[in-house]
C-alpha atoms as a PDB file:
ATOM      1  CA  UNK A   1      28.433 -27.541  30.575  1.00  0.00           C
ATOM      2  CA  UNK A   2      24.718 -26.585  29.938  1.00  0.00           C
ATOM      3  CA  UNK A   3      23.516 -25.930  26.566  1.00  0.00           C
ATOM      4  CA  UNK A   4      23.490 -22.172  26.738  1.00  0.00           C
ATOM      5  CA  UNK A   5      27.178 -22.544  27.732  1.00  0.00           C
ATOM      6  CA  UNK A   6      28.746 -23.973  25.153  1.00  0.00           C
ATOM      7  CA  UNK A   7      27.256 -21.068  22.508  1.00  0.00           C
ATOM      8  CA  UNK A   8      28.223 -18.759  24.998  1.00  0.00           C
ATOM      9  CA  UNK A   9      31.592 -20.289  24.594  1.00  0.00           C
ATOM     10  CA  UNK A  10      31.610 -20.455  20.813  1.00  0.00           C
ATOM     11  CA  UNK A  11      31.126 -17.098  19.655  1.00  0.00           C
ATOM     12  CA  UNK A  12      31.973 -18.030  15.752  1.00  0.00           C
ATOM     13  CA  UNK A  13      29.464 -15.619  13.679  1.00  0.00           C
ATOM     14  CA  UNK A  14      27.640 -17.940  11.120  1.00  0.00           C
ATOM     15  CA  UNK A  15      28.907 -16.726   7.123  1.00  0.00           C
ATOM     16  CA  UNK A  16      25.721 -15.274   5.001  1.00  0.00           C
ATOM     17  CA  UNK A  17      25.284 -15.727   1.590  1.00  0.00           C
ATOM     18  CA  UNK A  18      25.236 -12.238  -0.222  1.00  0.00           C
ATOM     19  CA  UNK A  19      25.158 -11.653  -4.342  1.00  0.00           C
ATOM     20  CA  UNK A  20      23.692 -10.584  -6.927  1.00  0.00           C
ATOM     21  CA  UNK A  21      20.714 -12.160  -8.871  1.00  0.00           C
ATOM     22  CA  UNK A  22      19.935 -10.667 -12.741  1.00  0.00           C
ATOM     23  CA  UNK A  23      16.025 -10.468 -13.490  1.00  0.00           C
ATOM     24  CA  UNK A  24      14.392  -9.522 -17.249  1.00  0.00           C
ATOM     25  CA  UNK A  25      12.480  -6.473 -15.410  1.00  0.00           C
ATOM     26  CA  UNK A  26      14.913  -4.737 -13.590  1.00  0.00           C
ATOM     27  CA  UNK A  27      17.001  -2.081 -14.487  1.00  0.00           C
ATOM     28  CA  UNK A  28      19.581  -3.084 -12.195  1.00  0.00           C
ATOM     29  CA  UNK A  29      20.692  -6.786 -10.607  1.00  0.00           C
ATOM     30  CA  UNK A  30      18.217  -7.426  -7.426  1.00  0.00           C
ATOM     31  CA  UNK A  31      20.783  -7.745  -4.406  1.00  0.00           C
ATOM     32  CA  UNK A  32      20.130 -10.816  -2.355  1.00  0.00           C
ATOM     33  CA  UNK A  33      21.347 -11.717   1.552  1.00  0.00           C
ATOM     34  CA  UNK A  34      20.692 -15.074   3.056  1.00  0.00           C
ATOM     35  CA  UNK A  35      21.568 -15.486   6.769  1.00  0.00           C
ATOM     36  CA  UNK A  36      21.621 -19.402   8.002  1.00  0.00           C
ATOM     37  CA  UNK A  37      20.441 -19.872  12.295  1.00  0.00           C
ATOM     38  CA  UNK A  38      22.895 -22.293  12.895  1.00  0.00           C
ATOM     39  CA  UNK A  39      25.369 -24.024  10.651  1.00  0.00           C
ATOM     40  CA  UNK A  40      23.302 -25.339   7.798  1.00  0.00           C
ATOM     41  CA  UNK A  41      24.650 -27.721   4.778  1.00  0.00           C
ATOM     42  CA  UNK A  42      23.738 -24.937   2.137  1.00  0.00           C
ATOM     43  CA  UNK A  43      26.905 -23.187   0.010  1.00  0.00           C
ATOM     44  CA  UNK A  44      26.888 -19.842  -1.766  1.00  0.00           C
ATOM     45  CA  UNK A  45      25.753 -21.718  -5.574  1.00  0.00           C
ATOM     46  CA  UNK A  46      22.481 -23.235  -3.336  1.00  0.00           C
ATOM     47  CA  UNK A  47      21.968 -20.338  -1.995  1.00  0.00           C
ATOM     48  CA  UNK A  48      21.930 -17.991  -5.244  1.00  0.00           C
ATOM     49  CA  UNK A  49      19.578 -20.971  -6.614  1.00  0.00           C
ATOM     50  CA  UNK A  50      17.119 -20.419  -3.637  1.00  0.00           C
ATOM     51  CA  UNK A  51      17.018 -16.388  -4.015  1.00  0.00           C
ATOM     52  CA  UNK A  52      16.508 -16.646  -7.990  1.00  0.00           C
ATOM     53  CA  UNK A  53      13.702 -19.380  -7.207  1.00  0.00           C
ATOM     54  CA  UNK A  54      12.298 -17.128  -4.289  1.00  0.00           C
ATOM     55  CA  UNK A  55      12.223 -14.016  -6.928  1.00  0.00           C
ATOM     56  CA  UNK A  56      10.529 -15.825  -9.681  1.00  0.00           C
ATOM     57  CA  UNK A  57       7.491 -17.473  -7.032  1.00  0.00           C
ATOM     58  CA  UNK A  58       7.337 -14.108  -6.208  1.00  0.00           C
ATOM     59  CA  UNK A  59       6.872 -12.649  -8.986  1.00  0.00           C
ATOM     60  CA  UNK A  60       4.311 -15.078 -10.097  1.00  0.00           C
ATOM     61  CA  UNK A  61       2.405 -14.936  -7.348  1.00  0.00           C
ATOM     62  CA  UNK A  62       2.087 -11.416  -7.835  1.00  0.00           C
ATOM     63  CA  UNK A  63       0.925 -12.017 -11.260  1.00  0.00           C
ATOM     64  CA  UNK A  64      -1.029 -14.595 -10.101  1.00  0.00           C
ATOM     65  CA  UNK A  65      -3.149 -12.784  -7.899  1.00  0.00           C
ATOM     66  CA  UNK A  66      -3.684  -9.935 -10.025  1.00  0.00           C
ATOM     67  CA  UNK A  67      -5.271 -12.277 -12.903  1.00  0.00           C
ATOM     68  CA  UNK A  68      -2.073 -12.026 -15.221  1.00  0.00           C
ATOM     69  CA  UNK A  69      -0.978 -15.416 -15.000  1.00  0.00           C
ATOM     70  CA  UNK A  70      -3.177 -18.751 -14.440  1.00  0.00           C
ATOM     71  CA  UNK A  71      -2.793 -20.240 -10.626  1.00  0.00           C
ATOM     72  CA  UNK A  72      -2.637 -23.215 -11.900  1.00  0.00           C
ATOM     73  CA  UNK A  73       1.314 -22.424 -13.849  1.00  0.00           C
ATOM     74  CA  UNK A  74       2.746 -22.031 -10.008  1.00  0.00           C
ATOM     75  CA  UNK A  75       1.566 -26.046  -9.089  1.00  0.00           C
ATOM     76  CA  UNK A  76       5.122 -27.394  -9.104  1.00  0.00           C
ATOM     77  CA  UNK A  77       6.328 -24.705  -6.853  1.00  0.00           C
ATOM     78  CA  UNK A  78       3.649 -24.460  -4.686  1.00  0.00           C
ATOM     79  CA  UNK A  79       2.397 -26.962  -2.419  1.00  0.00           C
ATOM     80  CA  UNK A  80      -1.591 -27.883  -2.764  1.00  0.00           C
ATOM     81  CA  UNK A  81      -2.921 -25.322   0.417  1.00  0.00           C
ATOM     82  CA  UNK A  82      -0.425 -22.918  -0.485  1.00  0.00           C
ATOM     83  CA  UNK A  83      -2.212 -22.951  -3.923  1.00  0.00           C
ATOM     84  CA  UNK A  84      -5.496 -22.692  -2.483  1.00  0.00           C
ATOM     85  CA  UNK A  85      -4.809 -19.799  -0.454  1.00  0.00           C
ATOM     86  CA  UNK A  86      -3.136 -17.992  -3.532  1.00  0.00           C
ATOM     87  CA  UNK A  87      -6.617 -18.624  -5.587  1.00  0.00           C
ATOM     88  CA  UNK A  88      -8.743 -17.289  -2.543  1.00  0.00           C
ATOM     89  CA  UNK A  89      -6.693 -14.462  -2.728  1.00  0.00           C
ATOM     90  CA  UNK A  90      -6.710 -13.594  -6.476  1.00  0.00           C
ATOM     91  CA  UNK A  91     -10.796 -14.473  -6.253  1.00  0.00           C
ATOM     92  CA  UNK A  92     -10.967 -12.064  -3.492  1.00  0.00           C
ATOM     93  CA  UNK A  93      -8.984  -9.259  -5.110  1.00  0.00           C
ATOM     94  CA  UNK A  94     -10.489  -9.735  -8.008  1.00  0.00           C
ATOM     95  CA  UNK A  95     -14.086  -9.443  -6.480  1.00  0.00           C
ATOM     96  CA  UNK A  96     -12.545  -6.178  -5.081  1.00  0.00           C
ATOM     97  CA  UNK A  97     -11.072  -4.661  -8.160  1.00  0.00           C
ATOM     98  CA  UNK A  98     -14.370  -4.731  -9.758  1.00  0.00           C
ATOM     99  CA  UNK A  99     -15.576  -1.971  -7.216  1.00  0.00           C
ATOM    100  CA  UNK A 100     -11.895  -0.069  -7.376  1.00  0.00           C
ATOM    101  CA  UNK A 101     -11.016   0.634 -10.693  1.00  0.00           C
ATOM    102  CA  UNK A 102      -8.422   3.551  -9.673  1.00  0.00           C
ATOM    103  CA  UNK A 103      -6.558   0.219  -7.621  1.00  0.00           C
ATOM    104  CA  UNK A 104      -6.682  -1.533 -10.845  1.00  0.00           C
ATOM    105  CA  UNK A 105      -5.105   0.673 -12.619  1.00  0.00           C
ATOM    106  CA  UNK A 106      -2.405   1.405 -10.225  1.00  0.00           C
ATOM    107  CA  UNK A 107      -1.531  -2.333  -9.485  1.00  0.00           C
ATOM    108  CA  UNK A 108      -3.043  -5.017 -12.672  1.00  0.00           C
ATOM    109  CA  UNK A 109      -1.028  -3.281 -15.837  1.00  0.00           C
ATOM    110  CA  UNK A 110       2.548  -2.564 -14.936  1.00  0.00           C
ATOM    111  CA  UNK A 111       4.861  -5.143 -14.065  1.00  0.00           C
ATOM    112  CA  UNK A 112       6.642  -6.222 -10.854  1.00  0.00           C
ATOM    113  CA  UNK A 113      10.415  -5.163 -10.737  1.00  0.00           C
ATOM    114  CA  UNK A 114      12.072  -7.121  -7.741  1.00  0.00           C
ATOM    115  CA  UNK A 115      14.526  -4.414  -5.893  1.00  0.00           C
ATOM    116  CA  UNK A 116      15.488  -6.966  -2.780  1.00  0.00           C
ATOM    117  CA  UNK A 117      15.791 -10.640  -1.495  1.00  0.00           C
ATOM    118  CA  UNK A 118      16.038 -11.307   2.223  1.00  0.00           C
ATOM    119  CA  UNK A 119      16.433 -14.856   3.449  1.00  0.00           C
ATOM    120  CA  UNK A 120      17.166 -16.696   6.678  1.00  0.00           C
ATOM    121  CA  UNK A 121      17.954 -20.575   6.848  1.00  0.00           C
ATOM    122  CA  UNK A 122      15.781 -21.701   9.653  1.00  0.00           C
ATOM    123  CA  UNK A 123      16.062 -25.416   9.530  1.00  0.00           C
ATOM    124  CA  UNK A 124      18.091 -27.683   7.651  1.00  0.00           C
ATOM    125  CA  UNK A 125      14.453 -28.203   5.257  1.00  0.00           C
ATOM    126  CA  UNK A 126      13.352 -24.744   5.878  1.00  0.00           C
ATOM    127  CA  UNK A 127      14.274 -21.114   4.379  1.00  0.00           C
ATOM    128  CA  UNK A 128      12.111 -17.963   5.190  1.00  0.00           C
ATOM    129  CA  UNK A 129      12.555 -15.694   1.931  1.00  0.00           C
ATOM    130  CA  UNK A 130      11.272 -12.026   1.629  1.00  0.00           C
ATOM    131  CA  UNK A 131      10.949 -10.627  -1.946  1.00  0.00           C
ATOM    132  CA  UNK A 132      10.378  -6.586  -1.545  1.00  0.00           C
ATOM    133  CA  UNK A 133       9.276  -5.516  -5.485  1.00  0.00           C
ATOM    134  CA  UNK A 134       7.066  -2.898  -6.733  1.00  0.00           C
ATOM    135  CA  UNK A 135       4.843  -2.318  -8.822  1.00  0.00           C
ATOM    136  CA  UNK A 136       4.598   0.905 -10.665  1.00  0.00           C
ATOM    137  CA  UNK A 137       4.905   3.066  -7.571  1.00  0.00           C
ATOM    138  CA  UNK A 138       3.387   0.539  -5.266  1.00  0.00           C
ATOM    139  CA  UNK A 139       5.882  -1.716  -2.921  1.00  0.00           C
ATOM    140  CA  UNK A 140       4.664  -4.738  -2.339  1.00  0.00           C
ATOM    141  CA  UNK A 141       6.592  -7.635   0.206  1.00  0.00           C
ATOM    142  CA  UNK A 142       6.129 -11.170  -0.822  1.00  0.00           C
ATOM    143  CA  UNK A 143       7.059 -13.541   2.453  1.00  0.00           C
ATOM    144  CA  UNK A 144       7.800 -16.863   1.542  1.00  0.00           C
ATOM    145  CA  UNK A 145       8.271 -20.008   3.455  1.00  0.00           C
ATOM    146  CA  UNK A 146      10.465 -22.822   1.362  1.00  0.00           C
ATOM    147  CA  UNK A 147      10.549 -26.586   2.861  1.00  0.00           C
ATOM    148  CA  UNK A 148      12.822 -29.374   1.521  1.00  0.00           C
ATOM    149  CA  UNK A 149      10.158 -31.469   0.745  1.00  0.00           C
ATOM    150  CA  UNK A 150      10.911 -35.132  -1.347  1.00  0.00           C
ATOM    151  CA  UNK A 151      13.812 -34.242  -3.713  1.00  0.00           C
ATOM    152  CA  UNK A 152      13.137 -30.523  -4.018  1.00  0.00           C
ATOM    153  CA  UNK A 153      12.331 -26.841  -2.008  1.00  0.00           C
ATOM    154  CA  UNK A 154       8.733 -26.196  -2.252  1.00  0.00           C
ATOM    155  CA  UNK A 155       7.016 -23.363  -1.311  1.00  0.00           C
ATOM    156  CA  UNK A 156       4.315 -23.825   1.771  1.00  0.00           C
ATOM    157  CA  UNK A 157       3.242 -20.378   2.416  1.00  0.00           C
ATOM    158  CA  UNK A 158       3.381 -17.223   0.515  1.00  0.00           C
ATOM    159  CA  UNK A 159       1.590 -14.104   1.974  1.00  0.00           C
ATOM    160  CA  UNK A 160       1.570 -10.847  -0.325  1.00  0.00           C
ATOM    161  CA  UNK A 161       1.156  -7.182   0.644  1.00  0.00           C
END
């Protein structure tokens, strides 16, 4: 039997990893689904680890880039390029605010309030994470790309908009 064969064959529907997650901004808990690719060695308790680490990098980030919090506070959850990219991106935007002070005001003062976590388990060292927040009246998605790296999930990618 060929590889596409036996899946055909086996037509067992991989369990996701749903809950709840509570955050100090939000009104109400931030609702979380993780879906694994193929049978993974993650459990639910990982898994609710993963989406309240996921929220809080995203969160930073977004702080991050919009000069409320130091780049430098996210360096043992962010891999070294990841990092770099994050500072090019908060020196960029902050370059731009200068000229766009009606942006600034709509997206530097009010805080981010995570509404949704969206996760897929891609390999068995890598999750894909999306973190959909706003801020004031302004959504913003935070993708995320975690890797099992050493002893610990690190963050290798994180892309904001």
């Amino acid at each position: 039997m060929d590889y596409f064969g036996y899946f055909h064959n086996r037509r067992t529907p991989l369990p996701s990893f749903d809950g709840f997650i509570t955050v100090e901004l939000s009104d109400r808990p931030v609702r979380y689904h993780i879906q694994p690719l193929f049978p993974s060695g993650l459990n639910a308790q990982e898994c609710h680890t993963m989406a309240m680490a996921a929220c809080r990098i995203a969160c930073n980030c977004a702080d991050a880039i919009r000069g409320k919090l130091s780049v430098d506070r996210l360096q043992r959850a962010l891999t070294a390029p990841c990092l770099e990219r994050l500072q090019t991106m908060q020196y960029l935007l902050d370059i731009h605010m200068v000229t766009h002070p009606d942006i600034k005001a709509k997206f530097c003062y009010l805080p981010t309030v995570p509404n949704l976590i969206d996760g897929m388990i891609t390999s068995d060292k890598t999750m894909e994470m999306t973190v959909l927040m706003t801020i004031g009246r302004e959504n913003l998605r935070v993708n995320l790309k975690m890797r099992y790296i050493g002893s610990r999930w690190m963050c290798v990618f994180a892309d904001l908009g």
